[in-house]
Protein backbone atom coordinates (compact mmCIF):
# COMPACT_ATOMS: atom_id res chain seq x y z
CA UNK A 1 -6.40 -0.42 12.97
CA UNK A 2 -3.86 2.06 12.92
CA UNK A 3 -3.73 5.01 11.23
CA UNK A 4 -0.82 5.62 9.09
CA UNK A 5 0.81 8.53 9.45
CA UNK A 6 4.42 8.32 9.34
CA UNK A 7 6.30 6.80 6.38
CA UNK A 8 6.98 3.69 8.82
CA UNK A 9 3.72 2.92 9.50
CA UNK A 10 3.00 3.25 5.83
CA UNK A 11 5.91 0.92 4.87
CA UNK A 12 4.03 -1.72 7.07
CA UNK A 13 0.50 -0.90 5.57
CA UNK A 14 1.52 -1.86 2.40
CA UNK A 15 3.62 -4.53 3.40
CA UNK A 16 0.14 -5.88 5.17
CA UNK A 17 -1.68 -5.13 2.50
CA UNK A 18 0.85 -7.34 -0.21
CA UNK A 19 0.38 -9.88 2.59
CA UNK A 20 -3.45 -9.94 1.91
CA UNK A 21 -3.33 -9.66 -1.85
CA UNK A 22 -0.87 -12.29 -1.81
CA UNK A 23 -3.82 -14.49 -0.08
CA UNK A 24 -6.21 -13.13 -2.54
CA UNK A 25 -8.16 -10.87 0.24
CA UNK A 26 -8.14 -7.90 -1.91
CA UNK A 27 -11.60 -6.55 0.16
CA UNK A 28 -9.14 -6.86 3.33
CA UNK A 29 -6.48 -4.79 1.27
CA UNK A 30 -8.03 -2.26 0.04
CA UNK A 31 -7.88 -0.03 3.46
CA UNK A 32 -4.44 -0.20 4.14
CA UNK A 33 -3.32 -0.01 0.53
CA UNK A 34 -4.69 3.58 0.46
CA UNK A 35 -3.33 4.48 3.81
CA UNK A 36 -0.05 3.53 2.75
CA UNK A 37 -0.22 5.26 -0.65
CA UNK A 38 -1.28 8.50 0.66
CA UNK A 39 1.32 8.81 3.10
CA UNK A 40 3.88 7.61 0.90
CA UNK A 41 3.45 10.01 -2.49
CA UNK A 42 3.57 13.01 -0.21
CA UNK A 43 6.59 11.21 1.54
CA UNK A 44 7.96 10.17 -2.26
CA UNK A 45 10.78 12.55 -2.66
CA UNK A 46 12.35 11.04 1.19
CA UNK A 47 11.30 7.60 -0.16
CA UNK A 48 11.61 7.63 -3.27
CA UNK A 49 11.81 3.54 -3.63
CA UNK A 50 8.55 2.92 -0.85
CA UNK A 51 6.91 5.60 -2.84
CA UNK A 52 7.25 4.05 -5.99
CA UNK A 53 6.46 0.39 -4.61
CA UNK A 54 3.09 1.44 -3.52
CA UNK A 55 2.35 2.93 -7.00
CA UNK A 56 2.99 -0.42 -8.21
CA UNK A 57 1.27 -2.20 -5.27
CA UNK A 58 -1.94 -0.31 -6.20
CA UNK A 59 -1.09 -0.66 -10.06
CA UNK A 60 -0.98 -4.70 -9.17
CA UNK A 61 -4.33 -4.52 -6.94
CA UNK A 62 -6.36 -2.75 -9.79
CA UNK A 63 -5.28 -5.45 -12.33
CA UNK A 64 -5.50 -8.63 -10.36
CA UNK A 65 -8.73 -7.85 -8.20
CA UNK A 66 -11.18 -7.51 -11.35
CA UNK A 67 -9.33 -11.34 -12.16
């Protein structure tokens, strides 16, 4: 998988990684849900609106994986 590095390949992290919740593959998720949040809170003052969708992304993945 690729690494993310770059606020673009973070956007399409999480975007994968909604994907997967979506399907209930939270295990699959999990990876590039952190990749993506890292990169985007340091990136969070260029991005302000990507940063704060992966806050909620991971705020959604902590409630709805222990369902």
């Amino acid at each position: 998988m690729v690494e993310a590095r770059t606020w673009r390949t973070a956007e399409a992290k999480l975007v994968l990684a909604e994907c997967l919740m979506a399907r209930g593959e939270y295990e699959k998720a999990a990876q590039p849900l952190n990749e993506a949040s890292e990169v985007l809170e340091k990136s969070g003052k260029a991005h302000p609106g990507l940063a704060q969708e992966a806050a909620n992304t991971k705020a959604a993945f902590a409630r709805d994986r222990t369902r």
